[in-house]
C-alpha atoms as a PDB file:
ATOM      1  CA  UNK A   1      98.005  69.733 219.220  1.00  0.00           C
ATOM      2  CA  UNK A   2      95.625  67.576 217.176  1.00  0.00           C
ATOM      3  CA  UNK A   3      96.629  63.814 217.359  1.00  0.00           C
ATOM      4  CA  UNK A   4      95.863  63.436 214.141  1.00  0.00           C
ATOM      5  CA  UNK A   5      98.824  66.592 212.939  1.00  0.00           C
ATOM      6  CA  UNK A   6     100.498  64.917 215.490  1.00  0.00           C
ATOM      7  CA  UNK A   7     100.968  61.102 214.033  1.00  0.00           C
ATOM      8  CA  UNK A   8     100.930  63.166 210.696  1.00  0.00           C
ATOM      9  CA  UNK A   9     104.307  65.445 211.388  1.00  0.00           C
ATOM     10  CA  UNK A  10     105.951  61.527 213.458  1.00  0.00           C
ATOM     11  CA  UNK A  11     104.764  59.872 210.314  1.00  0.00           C
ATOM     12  CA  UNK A  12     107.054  62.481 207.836  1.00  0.00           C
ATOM     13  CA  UNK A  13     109.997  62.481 210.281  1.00  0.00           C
ATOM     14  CA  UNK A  14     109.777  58.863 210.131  1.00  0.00           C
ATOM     15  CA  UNK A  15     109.600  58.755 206.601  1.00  0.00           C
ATOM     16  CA  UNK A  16     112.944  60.483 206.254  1.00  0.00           C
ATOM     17  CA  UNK A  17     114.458  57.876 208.588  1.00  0.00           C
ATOM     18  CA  UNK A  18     116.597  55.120 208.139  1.00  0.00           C
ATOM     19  CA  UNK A  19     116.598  53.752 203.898  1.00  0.00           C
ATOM     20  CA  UNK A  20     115.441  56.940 201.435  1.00  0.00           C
ATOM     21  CA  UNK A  21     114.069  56.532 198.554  1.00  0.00           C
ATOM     22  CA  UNK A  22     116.196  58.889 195.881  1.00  0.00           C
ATOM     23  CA  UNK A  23     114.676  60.643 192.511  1.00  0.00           C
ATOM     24  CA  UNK A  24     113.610  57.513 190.244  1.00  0.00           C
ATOM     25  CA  UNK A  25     115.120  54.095 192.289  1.00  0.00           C
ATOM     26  CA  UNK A  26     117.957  54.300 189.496  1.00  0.00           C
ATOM     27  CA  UNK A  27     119.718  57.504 191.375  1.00  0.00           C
ATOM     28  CA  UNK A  28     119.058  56.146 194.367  1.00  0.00           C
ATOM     29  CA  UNK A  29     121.018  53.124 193.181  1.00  0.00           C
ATOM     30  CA  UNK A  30     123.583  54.568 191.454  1.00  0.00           C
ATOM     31  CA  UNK A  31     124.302  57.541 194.578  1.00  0.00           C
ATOM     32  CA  UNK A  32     124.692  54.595 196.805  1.00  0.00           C
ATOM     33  CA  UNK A  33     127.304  52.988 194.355  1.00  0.00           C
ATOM     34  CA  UNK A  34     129.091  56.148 194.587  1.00  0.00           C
ATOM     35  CA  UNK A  35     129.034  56.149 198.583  1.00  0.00           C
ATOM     36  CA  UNK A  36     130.087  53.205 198.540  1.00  0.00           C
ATOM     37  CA  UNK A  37     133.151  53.828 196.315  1.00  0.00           C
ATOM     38  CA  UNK A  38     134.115  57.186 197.852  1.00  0.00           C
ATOM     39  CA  UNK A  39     134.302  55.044 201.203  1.00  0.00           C
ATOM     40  CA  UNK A  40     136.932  52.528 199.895  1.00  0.00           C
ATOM     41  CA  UNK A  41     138.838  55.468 198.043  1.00  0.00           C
ATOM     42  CA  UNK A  42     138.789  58.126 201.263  1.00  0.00           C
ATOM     43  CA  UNK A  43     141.718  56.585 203.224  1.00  0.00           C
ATOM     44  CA  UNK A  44     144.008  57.401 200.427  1.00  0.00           C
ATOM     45  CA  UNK A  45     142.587  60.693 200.070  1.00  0.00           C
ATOM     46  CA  UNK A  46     142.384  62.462 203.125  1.00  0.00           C
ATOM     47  CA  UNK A  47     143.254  65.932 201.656  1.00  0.00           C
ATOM     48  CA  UNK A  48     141.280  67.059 198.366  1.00  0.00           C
ATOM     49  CA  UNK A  49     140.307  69.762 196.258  1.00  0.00           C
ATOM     50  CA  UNK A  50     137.669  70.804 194.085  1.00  0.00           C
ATOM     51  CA  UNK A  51     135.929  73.501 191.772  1.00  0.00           C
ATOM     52  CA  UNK A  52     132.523  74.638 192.049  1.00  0.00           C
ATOM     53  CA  UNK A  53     131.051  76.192 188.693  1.00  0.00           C
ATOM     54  CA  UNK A  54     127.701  78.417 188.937  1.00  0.00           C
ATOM     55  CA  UNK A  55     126.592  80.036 185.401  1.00  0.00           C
ATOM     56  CA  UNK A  56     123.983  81.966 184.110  1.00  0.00           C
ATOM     57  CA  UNK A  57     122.552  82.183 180.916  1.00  0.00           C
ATOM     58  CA  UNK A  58     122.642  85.878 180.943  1.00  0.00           C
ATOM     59  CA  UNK A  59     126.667  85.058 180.454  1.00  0.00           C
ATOM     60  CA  UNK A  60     127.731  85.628 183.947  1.00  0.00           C
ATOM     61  CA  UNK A  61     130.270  82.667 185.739  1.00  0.00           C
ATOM     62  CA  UNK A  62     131.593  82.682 188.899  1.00  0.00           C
ATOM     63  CA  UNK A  63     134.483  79.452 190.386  1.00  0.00           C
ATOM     64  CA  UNK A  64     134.511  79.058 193.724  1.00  0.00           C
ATOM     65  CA  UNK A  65     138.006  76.467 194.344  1.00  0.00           C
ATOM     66  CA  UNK A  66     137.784  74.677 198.137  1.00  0.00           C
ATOM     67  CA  UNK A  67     140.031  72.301 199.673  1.00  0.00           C
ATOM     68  CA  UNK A  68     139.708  70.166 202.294  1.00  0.00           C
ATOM     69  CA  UNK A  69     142.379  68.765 204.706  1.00  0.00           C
ATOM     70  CA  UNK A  70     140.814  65.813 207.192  1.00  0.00           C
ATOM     71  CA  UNK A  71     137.203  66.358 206.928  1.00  0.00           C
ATOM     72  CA  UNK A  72     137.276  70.067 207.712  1.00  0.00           C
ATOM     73  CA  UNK A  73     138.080  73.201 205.007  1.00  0.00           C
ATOM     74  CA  UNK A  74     140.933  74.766 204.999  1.00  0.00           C
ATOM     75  CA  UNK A  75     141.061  77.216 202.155  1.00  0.00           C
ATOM     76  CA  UNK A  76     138.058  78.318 199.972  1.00  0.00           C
ATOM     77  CA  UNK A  77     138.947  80.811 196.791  1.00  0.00           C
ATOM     78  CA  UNK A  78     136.261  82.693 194.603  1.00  0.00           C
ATOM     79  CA  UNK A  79     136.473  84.205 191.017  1.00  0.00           C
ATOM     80  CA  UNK A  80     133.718  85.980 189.392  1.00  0.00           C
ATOM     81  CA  UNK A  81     134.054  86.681 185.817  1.00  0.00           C
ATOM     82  CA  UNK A  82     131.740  89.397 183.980  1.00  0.00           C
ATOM     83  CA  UNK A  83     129.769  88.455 181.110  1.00  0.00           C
ATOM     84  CA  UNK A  84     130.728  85.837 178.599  1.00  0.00           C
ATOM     85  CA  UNK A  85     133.849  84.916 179.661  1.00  0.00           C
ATOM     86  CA  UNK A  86     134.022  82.702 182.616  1.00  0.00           C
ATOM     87  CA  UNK A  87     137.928  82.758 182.332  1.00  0.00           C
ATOM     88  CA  UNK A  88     138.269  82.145 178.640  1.00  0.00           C
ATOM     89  CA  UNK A  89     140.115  84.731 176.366  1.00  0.00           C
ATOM     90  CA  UNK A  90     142.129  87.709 177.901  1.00  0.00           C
ATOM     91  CA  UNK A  91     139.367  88.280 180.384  1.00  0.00           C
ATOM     92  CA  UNK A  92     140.523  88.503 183.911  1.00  0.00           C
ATOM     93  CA  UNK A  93     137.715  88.207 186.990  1.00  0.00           C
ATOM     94  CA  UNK A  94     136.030  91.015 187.756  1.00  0.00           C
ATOM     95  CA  UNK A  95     136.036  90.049 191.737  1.00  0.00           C
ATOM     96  CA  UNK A  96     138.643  87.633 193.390  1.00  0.00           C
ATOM     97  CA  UNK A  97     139.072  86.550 197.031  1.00  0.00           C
ATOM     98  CA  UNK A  98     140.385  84.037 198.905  1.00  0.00           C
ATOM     99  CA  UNK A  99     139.576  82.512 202.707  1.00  0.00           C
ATOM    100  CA  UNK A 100     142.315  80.218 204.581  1.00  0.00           C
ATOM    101  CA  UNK A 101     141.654  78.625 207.521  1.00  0.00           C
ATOM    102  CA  UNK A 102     139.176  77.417 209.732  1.00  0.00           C
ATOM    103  CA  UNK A 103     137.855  81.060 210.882  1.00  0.00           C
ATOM    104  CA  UNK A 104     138.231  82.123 207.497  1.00  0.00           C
ATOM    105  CA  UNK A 105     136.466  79.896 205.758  1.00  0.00           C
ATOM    106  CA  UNK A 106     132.802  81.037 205.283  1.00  0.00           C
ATOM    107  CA  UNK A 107     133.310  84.501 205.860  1.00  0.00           C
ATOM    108  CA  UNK A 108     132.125  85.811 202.539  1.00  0.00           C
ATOM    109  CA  UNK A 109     128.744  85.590 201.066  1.00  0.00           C
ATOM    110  CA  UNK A 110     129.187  84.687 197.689  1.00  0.00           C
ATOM    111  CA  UNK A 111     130.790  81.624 196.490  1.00  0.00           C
ATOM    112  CA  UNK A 112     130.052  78.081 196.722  1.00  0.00           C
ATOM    113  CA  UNK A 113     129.608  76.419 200.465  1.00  0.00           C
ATOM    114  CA  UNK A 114     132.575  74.914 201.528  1.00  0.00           C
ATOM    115  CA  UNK A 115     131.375  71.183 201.690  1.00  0.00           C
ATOM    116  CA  UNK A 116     133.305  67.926 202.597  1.00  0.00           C
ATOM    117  CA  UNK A 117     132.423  64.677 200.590  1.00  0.00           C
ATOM    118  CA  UNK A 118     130.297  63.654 202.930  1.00  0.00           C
ATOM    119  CA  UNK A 119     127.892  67.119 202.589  1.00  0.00           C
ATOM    120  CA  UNK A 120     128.206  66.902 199.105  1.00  0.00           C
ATOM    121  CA  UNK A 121     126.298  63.367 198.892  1.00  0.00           C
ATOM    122  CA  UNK A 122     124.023  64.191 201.183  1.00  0.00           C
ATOM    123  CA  UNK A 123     123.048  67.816 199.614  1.00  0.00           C
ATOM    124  CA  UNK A 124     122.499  65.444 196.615  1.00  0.00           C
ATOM    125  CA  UNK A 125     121.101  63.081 198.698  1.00  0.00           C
ATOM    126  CA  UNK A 126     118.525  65.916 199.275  1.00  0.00           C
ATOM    127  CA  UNK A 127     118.399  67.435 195.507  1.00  0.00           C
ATOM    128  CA  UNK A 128     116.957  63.892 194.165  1.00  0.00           C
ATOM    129  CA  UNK A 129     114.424  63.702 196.788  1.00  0.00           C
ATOM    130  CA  UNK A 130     112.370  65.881 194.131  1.00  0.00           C
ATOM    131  CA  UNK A 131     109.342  64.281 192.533  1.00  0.00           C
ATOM    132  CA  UNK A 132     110.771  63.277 189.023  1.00  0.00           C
ATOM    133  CA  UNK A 133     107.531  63.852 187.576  1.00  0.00           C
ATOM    134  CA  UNK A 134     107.763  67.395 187.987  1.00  0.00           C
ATOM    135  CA  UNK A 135     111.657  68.036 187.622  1.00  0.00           C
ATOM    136  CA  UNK A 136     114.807  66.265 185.632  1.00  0.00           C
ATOM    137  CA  UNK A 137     116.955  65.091 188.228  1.00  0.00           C
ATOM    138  CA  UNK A 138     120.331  65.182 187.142  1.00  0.00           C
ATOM    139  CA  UNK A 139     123.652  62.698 189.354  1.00  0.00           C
ATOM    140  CA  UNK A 140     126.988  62.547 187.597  1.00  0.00           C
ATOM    141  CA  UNK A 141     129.606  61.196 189.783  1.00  0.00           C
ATOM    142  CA  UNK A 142     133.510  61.488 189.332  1.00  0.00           C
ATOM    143  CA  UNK A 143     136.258  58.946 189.513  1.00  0.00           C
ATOM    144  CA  UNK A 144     136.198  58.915 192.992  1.00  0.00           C
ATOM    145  CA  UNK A 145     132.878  58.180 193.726  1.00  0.00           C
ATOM    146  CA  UNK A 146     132.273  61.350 194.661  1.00  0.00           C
ATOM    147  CA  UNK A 147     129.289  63.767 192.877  1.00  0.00           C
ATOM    148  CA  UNK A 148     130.318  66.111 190.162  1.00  0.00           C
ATOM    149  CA  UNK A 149     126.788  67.411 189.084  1.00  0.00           C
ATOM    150  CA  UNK A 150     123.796  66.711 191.321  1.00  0.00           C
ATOM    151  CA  UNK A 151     120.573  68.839 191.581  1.00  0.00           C
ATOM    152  CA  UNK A 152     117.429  68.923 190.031  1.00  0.00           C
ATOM    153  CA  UNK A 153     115.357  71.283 187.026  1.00  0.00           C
ATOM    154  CA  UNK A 154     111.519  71.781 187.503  1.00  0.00           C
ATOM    155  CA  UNK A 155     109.982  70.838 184.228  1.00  0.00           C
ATOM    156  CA  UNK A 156     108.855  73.279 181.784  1.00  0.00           C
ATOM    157  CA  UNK A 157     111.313  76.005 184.010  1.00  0.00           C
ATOM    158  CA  UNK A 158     112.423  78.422 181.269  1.00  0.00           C
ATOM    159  CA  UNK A 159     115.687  80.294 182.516  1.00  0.00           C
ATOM    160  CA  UNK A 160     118.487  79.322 185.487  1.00  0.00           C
ATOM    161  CA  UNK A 161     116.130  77.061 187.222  1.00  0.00           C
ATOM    162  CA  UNK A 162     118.769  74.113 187.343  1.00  0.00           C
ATOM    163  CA  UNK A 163     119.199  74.049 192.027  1.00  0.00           C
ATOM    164  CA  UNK A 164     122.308  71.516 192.892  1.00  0.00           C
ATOM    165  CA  UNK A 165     125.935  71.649 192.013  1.00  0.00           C
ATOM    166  CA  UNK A 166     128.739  71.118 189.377  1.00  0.00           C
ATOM    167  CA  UNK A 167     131.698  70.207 190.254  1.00  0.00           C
ATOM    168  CA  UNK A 168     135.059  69.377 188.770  1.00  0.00           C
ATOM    169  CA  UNK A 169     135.907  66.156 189.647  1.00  0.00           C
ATOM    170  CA  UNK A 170     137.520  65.724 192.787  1.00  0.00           C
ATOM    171  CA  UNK A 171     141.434  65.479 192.941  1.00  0.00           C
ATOM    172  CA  UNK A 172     143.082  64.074 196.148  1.00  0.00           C
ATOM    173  CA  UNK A 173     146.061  65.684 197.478  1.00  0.00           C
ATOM    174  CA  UNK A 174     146.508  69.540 198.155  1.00  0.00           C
ATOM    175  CA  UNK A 175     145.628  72.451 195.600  1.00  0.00           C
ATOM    176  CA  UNK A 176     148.575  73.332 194.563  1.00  0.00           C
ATOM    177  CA  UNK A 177     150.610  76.489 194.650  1.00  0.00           C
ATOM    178  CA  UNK A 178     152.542  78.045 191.884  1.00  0.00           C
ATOM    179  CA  UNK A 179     156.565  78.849 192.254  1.00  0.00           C
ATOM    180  CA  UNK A 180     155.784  82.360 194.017  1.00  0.00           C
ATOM    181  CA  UNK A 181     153.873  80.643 196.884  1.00  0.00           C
ATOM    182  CA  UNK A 182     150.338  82.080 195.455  1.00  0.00           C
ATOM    183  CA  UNK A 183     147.717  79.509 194.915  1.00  0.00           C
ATOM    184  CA  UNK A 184     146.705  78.290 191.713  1.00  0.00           C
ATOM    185  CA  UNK A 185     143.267  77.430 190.771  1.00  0.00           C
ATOM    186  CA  UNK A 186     143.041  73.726 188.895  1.00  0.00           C
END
């Protein structure tokens, strides 16, 4: 290998070491802020739950509920919904499923990942590494600390070109389950 592609690739891995710099300084601020809130709220939350949104302008939605019980997922439930109604009006989904438990979990292909805080902030982490002068980078954090909306949008992109995630905001405890022992989405 040439020393020079050498000190090169040491020289990017040690860029991504240690104190990153985040979208525009302000995000970088503001996600640390967050981290740093989520820390002092965790120990009272050690079981949460939250809702993962993914639409399309051509009208389709899909919500993709996980929960997570100590740091690992425990249940992940999807809902597609055909076009225009994302689970507004009479419309019922058009494709429902549900995963529980650790071997479980992950087993379908569609759906949102099943990610723990700690993913979530760093797949942000990751989205607002993006050169803001060629995409809107986009952090909304919830009342946790926690991120609700964090990705990015290549400028001048015309159609579904926003790449992160939306998020209700987090609620600690359990999802909860209706009288007849089914689950119940938020």
């Amino acid at each position: 290998m040439n020393k020079w592609v050498f000190w090169g690739m040491a020289a990017a891995v040690g860029l991504g070491c240690g104190k990153s710099i985040v979208g525009d300084g302000g995000d970088a601020a503001e996600l640390q802020t967050a981290k740093a809130t989520w820390a002092g709220a965790k120990s009272g939350c050690p079981d949460y739950h939250y809702e993962a949104l993914t639409s399309s302008f051509s009208g389709f939605c899909n919500k993709t509920t996980v929960e997570i019980a100590n740091d690992q997922p425990v249940r992940r439930r999807y809902l597609a919904y055909a076009y225009g109604s994302c689970g507004s009006g009479d419309a019922g989904p058009s494709e429902t499923w549900e995963e529980v438990g650790a071997q479980a979990i992950g087993t379908h292909a569609d759906g949102a990942p099943a990610l723990t805080a700690e993913e979530l902030f760093a797949d942000c982490q990751a989205s607002l590494a993006h050169d803001p002068s060629m995409n809107t980078l986009t952090l909304t954090v919830g009342s946790n600390g926690v991120p609700t909306r964090c990705g990015y949008t290549p400028i001048n992109c015309v159609d579904d070109c926003y790449m992160g995630f939306q998020l209700s905001d987090l609620t600690c405890g359990p999802w909860p389950t209706d009288d007849g022992g089914a689950d119940a989405p938020d």
